[in-house]
C-alpha atoms as a PDB file:
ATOM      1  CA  UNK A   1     121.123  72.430  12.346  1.00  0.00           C
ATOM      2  CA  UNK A   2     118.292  74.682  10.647  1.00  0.00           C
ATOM      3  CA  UNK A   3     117.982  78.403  10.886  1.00  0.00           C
ATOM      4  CA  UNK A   4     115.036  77.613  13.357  1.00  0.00           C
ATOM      5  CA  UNK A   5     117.277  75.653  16.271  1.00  0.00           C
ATOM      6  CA  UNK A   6     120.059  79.246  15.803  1.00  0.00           C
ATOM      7  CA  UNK A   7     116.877  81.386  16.624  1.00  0.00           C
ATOM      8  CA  UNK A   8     115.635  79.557  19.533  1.00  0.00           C
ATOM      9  CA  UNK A   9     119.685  79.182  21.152  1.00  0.00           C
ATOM     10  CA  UNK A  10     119.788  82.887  20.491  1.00  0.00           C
ATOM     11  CA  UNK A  11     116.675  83.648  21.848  1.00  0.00           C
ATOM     12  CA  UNK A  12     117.257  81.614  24.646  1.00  0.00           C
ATOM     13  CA  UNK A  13     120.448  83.634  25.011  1.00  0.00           C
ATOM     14  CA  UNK A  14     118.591  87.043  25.104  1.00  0.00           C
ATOM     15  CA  UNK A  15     116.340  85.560  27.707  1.00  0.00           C
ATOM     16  CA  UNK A  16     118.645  84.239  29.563  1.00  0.00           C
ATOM     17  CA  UNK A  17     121.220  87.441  29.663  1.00  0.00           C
ATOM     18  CA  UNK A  18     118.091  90.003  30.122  1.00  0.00           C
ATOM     19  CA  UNK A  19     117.032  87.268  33.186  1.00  0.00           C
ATOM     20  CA  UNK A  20     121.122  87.801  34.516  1.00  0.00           C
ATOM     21  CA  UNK A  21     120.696  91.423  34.368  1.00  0.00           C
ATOM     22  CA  UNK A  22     117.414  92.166  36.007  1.00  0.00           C
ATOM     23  CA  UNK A  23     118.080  89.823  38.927  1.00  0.00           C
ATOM     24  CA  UNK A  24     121.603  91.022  38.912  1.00  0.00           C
ATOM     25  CA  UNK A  25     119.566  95.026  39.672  1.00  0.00           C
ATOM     26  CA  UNK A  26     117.442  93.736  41.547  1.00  0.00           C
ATOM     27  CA  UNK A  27     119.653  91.936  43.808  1.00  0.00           C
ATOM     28  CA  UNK A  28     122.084  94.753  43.907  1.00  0.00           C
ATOM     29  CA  UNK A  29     118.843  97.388  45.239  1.00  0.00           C
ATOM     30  CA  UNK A  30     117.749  94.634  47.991  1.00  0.00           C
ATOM     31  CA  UNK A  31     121.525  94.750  48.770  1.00  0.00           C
ATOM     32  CA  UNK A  32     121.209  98.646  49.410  1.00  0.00           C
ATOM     33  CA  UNK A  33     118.183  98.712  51.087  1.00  0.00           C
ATOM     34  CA  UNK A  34     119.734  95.397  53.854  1.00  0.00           C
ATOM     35  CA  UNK A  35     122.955  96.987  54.161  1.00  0.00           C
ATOM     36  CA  UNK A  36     123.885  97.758  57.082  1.00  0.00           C
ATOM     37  CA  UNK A  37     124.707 101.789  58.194  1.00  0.00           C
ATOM     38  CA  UNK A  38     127.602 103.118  58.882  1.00  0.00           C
ATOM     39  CA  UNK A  39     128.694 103.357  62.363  1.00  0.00           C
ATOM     40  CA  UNK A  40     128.169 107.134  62.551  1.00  0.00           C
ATOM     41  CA  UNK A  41     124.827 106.432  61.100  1.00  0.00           C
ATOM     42  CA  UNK A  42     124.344 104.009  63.624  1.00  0.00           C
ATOM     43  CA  UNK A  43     125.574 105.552  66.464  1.00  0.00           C
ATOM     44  CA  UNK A  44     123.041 108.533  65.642  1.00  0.00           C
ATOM     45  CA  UNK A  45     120.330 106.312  65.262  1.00  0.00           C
ATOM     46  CA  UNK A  46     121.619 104.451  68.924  1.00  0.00           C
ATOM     47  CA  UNK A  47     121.837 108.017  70.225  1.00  0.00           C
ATOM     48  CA  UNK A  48     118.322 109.161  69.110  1.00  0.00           C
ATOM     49  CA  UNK A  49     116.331 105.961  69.976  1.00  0.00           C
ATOM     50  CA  UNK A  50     117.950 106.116  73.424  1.00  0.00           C
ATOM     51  CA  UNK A  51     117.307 109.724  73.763  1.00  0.00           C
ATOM     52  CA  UNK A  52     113.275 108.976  73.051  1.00  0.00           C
ATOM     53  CA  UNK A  53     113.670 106.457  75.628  1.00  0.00           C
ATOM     54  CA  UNK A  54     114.864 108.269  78.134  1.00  0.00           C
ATOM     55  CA  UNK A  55     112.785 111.153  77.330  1.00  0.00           C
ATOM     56  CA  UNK A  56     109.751 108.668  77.716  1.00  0.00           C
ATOM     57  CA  UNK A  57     110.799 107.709  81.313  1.00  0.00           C
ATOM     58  CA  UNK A  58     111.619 111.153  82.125  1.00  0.00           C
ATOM     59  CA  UNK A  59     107.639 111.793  81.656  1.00  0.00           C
ATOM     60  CA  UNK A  60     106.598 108.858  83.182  1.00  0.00           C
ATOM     61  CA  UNK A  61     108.705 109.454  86.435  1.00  0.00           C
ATOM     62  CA  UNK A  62     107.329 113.404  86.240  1.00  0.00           C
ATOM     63  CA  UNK A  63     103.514 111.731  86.382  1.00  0.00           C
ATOM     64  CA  UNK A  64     104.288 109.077  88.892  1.00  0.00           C
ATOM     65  CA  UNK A  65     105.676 111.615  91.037  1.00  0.00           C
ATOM     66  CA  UNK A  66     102.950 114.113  90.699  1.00  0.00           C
ATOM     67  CA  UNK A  67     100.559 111.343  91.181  1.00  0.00           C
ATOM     68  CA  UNK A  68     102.192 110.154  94.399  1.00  0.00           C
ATOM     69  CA  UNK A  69     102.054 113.849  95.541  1.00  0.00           C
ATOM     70  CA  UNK A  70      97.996 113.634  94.600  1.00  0.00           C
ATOM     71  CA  UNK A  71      98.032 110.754  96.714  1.00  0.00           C
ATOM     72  CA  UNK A  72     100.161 112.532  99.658  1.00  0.00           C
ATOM     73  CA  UNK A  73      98.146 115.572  99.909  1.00  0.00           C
ATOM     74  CA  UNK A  74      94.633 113.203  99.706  1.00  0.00           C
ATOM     75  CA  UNK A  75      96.036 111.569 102.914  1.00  0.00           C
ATOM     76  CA  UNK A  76      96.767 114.562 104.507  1.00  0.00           C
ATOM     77  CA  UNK A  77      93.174 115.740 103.794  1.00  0.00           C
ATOM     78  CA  UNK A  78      91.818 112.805 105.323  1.00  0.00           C
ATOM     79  CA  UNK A  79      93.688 112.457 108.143  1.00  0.00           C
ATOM     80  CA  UNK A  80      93.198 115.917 108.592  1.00  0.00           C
ATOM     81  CA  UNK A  81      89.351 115.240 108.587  1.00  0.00           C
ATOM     82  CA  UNK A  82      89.496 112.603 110.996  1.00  0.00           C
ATOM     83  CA  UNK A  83      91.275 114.568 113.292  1.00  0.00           C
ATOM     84  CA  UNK A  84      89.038 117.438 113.508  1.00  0.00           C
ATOM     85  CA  UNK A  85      86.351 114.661 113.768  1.00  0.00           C
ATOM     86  CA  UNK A  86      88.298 113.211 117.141  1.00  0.00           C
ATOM     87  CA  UNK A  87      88.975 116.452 118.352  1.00  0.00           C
ATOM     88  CA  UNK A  88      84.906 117.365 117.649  1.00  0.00           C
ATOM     89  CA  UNK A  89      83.682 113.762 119.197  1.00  0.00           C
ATOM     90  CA  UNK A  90      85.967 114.536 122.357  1.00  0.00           C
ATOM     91  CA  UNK A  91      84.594 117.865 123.257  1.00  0.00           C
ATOM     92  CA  UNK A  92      81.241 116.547 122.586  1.00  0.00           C
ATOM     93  CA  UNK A  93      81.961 113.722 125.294  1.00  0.00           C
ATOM     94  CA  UNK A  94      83.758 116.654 127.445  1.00  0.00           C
ATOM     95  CA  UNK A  95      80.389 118.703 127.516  1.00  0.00           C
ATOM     96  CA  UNK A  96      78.264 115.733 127.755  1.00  0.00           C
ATOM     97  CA  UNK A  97      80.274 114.639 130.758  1.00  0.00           C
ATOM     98  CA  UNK A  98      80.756 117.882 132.437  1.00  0.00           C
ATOM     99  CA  UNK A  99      76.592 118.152 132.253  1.00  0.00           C
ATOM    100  CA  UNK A 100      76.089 115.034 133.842  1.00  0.00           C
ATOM    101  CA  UNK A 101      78.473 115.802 136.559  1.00  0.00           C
ATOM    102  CA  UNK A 102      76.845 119.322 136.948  1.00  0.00           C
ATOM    103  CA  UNK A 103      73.136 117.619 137.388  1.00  0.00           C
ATOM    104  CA  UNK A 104      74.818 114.963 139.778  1.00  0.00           C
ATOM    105  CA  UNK A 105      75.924 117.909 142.032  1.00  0.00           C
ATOM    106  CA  UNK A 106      72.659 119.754 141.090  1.00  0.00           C
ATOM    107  CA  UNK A 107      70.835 116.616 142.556  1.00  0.00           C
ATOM    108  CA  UNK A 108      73.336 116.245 145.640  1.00  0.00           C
ATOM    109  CA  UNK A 109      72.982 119.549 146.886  1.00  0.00           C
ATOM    110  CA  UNK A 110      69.297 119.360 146.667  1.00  0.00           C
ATOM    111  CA  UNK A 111      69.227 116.290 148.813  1.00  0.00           C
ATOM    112  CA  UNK A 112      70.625 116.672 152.363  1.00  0.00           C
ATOM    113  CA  UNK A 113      72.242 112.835 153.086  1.00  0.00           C
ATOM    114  CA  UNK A 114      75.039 111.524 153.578  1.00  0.00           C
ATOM    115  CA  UNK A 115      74.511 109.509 149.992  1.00  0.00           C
ATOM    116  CA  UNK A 116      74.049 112.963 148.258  1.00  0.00           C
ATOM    117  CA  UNK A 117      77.548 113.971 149.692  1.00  0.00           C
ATOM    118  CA  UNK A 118      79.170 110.444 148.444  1.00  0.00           C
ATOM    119  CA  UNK A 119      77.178 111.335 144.886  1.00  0.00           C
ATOM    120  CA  UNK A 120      79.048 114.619 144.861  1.00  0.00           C
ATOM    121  CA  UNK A 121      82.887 113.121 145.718  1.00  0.00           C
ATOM    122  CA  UNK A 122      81.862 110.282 142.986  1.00  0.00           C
ATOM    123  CA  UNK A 123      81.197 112.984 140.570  1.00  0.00           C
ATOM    124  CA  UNK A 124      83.851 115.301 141.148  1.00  0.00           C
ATOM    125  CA  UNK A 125      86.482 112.490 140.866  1.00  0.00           C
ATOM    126  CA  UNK A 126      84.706 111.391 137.324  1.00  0.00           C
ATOM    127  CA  UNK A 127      84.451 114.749 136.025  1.00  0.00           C
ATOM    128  CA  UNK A 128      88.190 115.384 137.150  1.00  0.00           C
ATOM    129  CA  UNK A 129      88.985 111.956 135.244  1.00  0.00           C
ATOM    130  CA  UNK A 130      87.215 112.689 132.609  1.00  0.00           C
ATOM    131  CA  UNK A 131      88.860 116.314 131.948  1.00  0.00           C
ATOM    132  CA  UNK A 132      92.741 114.844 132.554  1.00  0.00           C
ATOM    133  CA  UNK A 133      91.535 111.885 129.659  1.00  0.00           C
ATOM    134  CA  UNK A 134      90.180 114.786 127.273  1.00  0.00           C
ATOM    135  CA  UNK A 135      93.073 116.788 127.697  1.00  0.00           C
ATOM    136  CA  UNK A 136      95.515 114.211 127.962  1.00  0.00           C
ATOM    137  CA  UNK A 137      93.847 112.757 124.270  1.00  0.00           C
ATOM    138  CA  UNK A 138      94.116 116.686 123.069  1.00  0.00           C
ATOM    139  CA  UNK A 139      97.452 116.726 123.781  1.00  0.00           C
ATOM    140  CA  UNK A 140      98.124 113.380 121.850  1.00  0.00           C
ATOM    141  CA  UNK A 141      96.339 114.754 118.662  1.00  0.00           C
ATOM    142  CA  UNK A 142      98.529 118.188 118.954  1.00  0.00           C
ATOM    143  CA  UNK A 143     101.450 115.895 119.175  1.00  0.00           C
ATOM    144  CA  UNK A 144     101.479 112.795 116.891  1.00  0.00           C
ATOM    145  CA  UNK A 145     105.027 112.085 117.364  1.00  0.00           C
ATOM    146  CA  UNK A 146     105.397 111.453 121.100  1.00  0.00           C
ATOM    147  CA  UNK A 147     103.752 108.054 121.221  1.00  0.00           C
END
């Protein structure tokens, strides 16, 4: 063989042993990077992760629970409101009925009959009605609980 085929063999050589080396490096620093931790490193990074996590729920269940209370006390308002609103409507029907009573007696003791006297009974029995359904509705807005 000629001085020429040597060179090329032993430049193939060259190539070939620098090719072995660098993937041989590069291989071993993927092998680094992949490998896996030891288990105290993994147990720390088990321990953190899961200490995020429950830090993470720990906030969420703090602002569901302060939003639930939002939602609690915005009830409470309300029902609050439509209570006072009852208790307003009712003593607006109270006064209303108590007047018309008090002009159907007005009216009865103007007029001399025995009809104005039957008015009067009729009117006294409503208002009386009317005053045991007020106060017995007062008494079921003071207590809720009973019914």
């Amino acid at each position: 063989m000629s001085d020429y085929s040597n060179d090329e063999t032993t430049g193939f050589a060259k190539g070939l042993l620098i090719g072995m080396l660098t993937g041989g490096a590069v291989g071993a620093a993927l092998a680094l990077l992949f490998a896996p931790k030891s288990g105290r490193e993994l147990r720390s990074d088990i321990q953190y992760k899961t200490n995020q996590y429950k830090d993470k729920a720990g906030e969420l269940v703090v602002a569901a629970s302060e939003r639930a209370q939002q939602i609690v006390n915005e009830g409470r308002k309300r029902a609050e409101t439509l209570v006072d609103d009852a208790r307003e409507r009712a003593s607006s029907l109270l006064n209303d009925a108590e007047r018309i009573v008090s002009d159907a007696r007005a009216k009865a003791t103007t007029s001399g009959s025995k009809a104005a006297g039957d008015v009067k009974a009729s009117a006294g029995k409503f208002a009386e009605a009317v005053k045991a359904g007020t106060d017995a509705f007062k008494e079921e807005l003071r207590n809720p609980s009973a019914s």
